[in-house]
Protein backbone atom coordinates (compact mmCIF):
# COMPACT_ATOMS: atom_id res chain seq x y z
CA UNK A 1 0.36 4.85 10.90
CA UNK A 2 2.39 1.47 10.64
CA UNK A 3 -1.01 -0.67 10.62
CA UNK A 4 -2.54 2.12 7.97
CA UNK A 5 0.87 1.12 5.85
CA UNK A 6 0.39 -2.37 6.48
CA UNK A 7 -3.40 -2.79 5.76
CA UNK A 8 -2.79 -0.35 2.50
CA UNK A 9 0.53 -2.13 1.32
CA UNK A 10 -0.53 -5.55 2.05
CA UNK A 11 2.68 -6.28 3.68
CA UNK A 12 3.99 -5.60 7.36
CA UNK A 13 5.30 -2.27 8.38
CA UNK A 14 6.35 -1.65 12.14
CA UNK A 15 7.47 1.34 13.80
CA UNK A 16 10.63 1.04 15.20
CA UNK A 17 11.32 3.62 17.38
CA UNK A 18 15.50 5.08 17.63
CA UNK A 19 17.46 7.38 19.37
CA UNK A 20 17.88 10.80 18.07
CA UNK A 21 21.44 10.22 18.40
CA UNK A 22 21.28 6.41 16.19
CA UNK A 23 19.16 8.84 13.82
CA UNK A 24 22.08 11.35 13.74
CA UNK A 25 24.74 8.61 12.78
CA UNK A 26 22.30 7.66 10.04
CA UNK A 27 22.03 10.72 8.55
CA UNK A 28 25.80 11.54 8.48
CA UNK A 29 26.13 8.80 6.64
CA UNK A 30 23.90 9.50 4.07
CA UNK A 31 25.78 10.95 0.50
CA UNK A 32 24.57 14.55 0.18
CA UNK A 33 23.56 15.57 3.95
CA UNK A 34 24.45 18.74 4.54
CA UNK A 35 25.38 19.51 8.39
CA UNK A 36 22.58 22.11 8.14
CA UNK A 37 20.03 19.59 7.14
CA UNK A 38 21.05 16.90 9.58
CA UNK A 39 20.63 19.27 12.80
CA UNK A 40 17.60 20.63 10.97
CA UNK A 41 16.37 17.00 10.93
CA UNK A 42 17.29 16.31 14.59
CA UNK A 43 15.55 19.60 16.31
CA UNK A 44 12.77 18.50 14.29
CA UNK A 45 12.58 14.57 15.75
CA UNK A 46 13.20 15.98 19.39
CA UNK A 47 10.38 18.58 19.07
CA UNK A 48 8.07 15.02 17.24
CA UNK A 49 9.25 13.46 20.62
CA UNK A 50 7.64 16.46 22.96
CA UNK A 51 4.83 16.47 21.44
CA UNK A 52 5.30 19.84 19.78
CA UNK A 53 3.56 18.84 16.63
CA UNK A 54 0.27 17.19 18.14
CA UNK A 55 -2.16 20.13 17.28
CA UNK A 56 -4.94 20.09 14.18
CA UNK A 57 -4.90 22.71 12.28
CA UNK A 58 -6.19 24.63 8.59
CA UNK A 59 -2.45 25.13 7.63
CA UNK A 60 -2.36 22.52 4.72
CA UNK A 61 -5.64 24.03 3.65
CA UNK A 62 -4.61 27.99 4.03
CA UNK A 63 -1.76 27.51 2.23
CA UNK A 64 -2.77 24.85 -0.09
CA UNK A 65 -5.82 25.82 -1.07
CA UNK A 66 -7.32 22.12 -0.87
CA UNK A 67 -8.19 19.98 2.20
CA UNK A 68 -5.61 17.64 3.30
CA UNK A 69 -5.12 13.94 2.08
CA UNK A 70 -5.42 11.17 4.37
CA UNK A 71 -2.66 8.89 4.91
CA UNK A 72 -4.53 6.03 2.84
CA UNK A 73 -4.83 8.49 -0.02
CA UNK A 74 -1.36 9.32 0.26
CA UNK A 75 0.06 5.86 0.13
CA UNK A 76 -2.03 5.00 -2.56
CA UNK A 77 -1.22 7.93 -4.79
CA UNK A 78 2.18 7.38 -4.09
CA UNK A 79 2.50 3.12 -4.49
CA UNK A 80 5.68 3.31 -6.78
CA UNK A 81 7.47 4.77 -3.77
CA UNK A 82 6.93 1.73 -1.81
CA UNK A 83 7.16 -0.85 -4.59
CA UNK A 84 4.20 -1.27 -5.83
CA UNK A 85 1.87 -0.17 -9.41
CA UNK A 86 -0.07 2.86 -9.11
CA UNK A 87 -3.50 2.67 -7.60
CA UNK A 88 -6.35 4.75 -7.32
CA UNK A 89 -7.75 5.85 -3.61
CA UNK A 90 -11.03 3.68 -3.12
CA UNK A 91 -13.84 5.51 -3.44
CA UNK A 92 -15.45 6.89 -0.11
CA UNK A 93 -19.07 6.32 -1.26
């Protein structure tokens, strides 16, 4: 995902990988984080770390109704949020 970021962005982005625990400090000190959402946020990041979210499946489609994006399209469609103009996907001809 980093080198997707990177090679979309035109700038370096590297995974750094932290503790849940350095996570939970970071999120308690975050303005508006509910103690609900931060162990919310934490059971989440240990079940990442086990591997309980490595399966493929329709779910995005079900309840979207439309395929998923990939993580290019994504980035692109969302540039602003990572400081840079809007741009459109390029085109998968």
């Amino acid at each position: 995902m980093a080198a997707t970021f990177t090679r979309v962005l035109g700038y370096p982005v590297e995974y750094v990988d932290i503790s849940v625990e350095r996570w939970e400090g970071m999120l308690a000190r975050r303005a508006g984080m509910s103690a609900h959402l931060i162990e919310h946020l934490l059971r989440v990041a240990e079940a990442h770390q086990q591997g309980e979210f490595d399966a493929l499946t329709d779910v995005i489609h079900t309840i979207g109704g439309a395929p998923p994006k990939s993580l290019e399209t994504f980035i692109y469609e969302h540039a602003p949020a990572f400081g840079l103009p809007l741009q459109a996907p390029p085109s998968r001809g």
